[in-house]
N, C-alpha and C. Protein backbone atom coordinates (compact mmCIF):
# COMPACT_ATOMS: atom_id res chain seq x y z
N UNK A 1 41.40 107.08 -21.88
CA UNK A 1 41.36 107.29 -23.31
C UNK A 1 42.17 108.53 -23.65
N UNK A 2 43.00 108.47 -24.60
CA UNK A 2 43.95 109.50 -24.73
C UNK A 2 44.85 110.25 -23.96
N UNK A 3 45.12 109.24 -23.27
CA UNK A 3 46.21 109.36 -22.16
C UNK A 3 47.20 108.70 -22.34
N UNK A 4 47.90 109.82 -23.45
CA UNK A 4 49.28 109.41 -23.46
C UNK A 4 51.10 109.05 -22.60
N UNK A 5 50.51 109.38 -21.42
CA UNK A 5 51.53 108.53 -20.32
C UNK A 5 50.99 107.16 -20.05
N UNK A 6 49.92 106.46 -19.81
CA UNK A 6 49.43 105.20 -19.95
C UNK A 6 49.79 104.05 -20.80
N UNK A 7 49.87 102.93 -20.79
CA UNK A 7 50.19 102.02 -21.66
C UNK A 7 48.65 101.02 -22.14
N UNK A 8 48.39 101.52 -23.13
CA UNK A 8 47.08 100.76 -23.59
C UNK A 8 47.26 99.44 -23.92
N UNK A 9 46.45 98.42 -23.18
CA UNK A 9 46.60 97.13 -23.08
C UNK A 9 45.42 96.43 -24.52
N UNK A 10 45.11 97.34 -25.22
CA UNK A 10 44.02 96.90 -26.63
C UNK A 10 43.47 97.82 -27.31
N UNK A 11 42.62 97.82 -28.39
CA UNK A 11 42.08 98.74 -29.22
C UNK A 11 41.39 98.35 -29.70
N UNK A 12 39.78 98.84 -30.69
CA UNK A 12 39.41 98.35 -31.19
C UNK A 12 39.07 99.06 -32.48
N UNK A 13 38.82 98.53 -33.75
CA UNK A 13 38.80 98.99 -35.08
C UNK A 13 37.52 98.67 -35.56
N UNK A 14 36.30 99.51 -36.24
CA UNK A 14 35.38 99.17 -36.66
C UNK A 14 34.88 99.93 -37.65
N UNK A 15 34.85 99.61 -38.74
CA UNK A 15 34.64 100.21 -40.33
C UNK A 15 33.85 99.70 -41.22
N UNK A 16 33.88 100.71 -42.19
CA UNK A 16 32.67 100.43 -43.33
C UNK A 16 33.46 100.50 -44.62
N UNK A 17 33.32 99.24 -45.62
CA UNK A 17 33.84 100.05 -46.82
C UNK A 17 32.82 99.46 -47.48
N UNK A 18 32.56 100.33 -48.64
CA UNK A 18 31.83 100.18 -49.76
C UNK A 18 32.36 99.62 -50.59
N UNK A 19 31.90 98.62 -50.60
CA UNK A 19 33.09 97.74 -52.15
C UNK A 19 32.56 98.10 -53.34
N UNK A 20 31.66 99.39 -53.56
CA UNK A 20 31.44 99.35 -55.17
C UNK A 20 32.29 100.02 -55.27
N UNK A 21 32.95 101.34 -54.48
CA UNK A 21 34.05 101.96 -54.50
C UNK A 21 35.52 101.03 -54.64
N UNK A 22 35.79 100.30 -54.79
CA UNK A 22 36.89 99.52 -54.72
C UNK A 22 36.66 97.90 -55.85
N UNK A 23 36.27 98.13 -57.10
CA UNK A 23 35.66 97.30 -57.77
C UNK A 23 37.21 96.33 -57.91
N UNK A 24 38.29 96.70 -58.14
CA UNK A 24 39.53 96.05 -58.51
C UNK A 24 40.38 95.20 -57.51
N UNK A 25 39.39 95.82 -56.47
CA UNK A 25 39.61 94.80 -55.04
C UNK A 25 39.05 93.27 -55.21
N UNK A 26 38.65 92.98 -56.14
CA UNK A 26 38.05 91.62 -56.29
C UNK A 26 37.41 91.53 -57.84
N UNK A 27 37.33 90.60 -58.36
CA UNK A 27 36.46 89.92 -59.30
C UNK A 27 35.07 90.57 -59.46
N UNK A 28 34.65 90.24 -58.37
CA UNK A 28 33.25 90.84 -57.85
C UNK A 28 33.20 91.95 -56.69
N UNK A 29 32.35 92.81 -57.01
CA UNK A 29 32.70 94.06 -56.18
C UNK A 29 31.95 93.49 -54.47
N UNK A 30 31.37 92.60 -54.27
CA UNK A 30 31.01 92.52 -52.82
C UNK A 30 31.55 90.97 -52.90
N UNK A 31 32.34 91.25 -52.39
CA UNK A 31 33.23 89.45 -51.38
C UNK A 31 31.64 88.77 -51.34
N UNK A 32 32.02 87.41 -51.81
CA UNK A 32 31.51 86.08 -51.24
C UNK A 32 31.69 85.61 -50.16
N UNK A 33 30.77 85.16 -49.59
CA UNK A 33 30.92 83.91 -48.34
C UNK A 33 31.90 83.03 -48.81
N UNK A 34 33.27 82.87 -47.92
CA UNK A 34 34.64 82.28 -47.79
C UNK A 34 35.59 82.96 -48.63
N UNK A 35 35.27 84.33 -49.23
CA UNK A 35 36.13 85.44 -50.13
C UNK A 35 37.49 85.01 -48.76
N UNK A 36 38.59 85.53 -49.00
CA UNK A 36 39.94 85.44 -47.95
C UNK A 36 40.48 86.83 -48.61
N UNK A 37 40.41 88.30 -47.54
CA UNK A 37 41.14 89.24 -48.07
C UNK A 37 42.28 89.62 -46.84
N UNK A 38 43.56 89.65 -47.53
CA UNK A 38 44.46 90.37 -46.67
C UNK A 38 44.49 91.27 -46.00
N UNK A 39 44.97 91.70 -44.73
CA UNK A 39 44.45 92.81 -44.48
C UNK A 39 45.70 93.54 -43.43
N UNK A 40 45.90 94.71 -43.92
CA UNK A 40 46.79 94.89 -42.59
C UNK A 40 46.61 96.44 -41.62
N UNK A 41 46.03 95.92 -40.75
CA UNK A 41 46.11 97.40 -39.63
C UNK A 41 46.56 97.29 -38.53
N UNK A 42 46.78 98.58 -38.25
CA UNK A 42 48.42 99.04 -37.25
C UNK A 42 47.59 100.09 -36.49
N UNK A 43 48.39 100.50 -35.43
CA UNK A 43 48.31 101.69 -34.78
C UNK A 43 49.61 101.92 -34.56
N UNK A 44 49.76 103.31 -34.46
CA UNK A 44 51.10 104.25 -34.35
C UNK A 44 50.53 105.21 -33.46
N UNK A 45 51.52 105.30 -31.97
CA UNK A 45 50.86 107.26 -31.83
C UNK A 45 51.64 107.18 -30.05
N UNK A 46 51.35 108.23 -29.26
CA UNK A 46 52.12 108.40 -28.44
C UNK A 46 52.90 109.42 -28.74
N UNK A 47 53.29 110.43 -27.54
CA UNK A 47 54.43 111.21 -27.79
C UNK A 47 55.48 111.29 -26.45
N UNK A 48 54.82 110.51 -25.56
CA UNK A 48 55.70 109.93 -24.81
C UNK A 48 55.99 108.68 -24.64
N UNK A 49 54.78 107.77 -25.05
CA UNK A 49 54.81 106.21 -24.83
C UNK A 49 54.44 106.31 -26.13
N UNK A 50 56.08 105.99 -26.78
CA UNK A 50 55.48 105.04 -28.07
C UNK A 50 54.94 104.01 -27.93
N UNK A 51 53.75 103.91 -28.78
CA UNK A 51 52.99 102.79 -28.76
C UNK A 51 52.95 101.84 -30.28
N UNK A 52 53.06 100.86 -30.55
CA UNK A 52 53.14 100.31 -31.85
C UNK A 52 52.24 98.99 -31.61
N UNK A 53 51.00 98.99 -32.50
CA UNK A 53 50.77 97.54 -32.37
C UNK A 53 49.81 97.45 -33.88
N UNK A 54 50.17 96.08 -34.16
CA UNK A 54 49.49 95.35 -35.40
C UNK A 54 48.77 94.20 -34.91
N UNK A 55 47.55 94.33 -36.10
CA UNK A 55 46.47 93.24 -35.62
C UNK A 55 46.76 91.88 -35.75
N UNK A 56 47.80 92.13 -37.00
CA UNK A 56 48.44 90.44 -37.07
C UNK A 56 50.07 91.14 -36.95
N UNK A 57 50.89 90.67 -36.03
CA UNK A 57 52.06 91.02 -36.04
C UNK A 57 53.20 90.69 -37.19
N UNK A 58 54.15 92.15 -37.35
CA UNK A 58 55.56 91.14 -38.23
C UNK A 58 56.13 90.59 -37.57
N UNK A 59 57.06 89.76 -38.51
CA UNK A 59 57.97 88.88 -37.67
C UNK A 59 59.12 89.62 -37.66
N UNK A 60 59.47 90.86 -37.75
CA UNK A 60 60.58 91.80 -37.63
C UNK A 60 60.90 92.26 -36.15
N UNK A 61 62.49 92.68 -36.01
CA UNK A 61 62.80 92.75 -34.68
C UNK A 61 62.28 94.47 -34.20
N UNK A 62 62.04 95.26 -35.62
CA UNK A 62 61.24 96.31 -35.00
C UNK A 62 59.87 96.43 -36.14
N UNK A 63 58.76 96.94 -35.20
CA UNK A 63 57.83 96.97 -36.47
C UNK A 63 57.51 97.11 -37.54
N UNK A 64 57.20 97.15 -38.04
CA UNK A 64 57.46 96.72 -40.03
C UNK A 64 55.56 96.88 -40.53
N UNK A 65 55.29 98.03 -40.83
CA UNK A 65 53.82 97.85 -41.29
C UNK A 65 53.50 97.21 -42.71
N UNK A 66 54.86 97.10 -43.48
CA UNK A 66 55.20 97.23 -44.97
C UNK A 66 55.19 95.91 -45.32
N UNK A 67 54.87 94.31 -44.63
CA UNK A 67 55.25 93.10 -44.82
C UNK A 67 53.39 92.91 -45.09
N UNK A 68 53.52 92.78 -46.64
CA UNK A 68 52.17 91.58 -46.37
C UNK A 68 52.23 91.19 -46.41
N UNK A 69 53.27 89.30 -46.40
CA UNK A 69 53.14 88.37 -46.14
C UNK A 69 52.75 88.21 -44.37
N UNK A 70 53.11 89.44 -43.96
CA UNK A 70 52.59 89.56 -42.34
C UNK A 70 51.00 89.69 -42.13
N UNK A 71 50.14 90.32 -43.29
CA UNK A 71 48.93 90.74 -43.10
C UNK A 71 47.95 89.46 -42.27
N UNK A 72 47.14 90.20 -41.68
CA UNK A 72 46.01 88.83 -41.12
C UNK A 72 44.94 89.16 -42.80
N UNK A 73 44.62 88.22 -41.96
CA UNK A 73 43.31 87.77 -42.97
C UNK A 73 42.03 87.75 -42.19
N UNK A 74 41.26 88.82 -43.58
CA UNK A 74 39.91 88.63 -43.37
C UNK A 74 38.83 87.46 -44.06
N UNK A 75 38.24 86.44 -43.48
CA UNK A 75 37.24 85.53 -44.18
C UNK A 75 36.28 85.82 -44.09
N UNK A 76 35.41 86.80 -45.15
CA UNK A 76 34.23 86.94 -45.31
C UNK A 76 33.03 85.51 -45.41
N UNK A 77 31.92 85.78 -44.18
CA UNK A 77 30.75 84.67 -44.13
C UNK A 77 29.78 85.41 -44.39
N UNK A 78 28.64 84.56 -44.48
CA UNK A 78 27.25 85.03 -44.76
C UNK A 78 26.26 84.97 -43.64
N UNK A 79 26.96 84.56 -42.85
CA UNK A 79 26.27 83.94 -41.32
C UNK A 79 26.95 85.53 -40.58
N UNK A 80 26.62 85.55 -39.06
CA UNK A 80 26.86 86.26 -38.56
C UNK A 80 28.23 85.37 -37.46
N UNK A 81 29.34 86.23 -36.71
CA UNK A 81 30.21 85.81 -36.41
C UNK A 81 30.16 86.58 -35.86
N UNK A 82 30.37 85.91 -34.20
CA UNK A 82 30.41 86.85 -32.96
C UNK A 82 31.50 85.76 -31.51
């Protein structure tokens, strides 16, 4: 972990947002079961091994965080998903 001569083979991302804070993010401030929100996260970092990776990749010949037609998608359920 934080061993920047290494080449990290994954990562993982795990967050909280409050959607009353973000009311313009939707119709309704808490997504429905089958809501579909775009989504795009990246990692950047390294100062010897650049490292670049996106959760849904661009289709650019160098990384591109700036494409949302690249974004993955999140499908909010009401069930649990594991």
């Amino acid at each position: 972990m934080n061993n920047d001569e290494d080449t990290d083979t994954g990562w993982i991302v795990e967050t909280a947002i409050r959607f009353s804070d973000y009311p313009e993010l939707s119709k309704n401030p808490i997504p429905a079961p089958g809501n579909i929100w775009q989504v795009g996260l990246h990692r950047c970092g390294g100062k010897t091994n650049q490292q670049y990776s996106q959760w849904s990749p661009s289709m650019t010949p160098q990384p591109n965080f700036h494409r949302p037609q690249d974004f993955g998608k999140i499908i909010f359920s009401a069930e649990p998903v594991r």
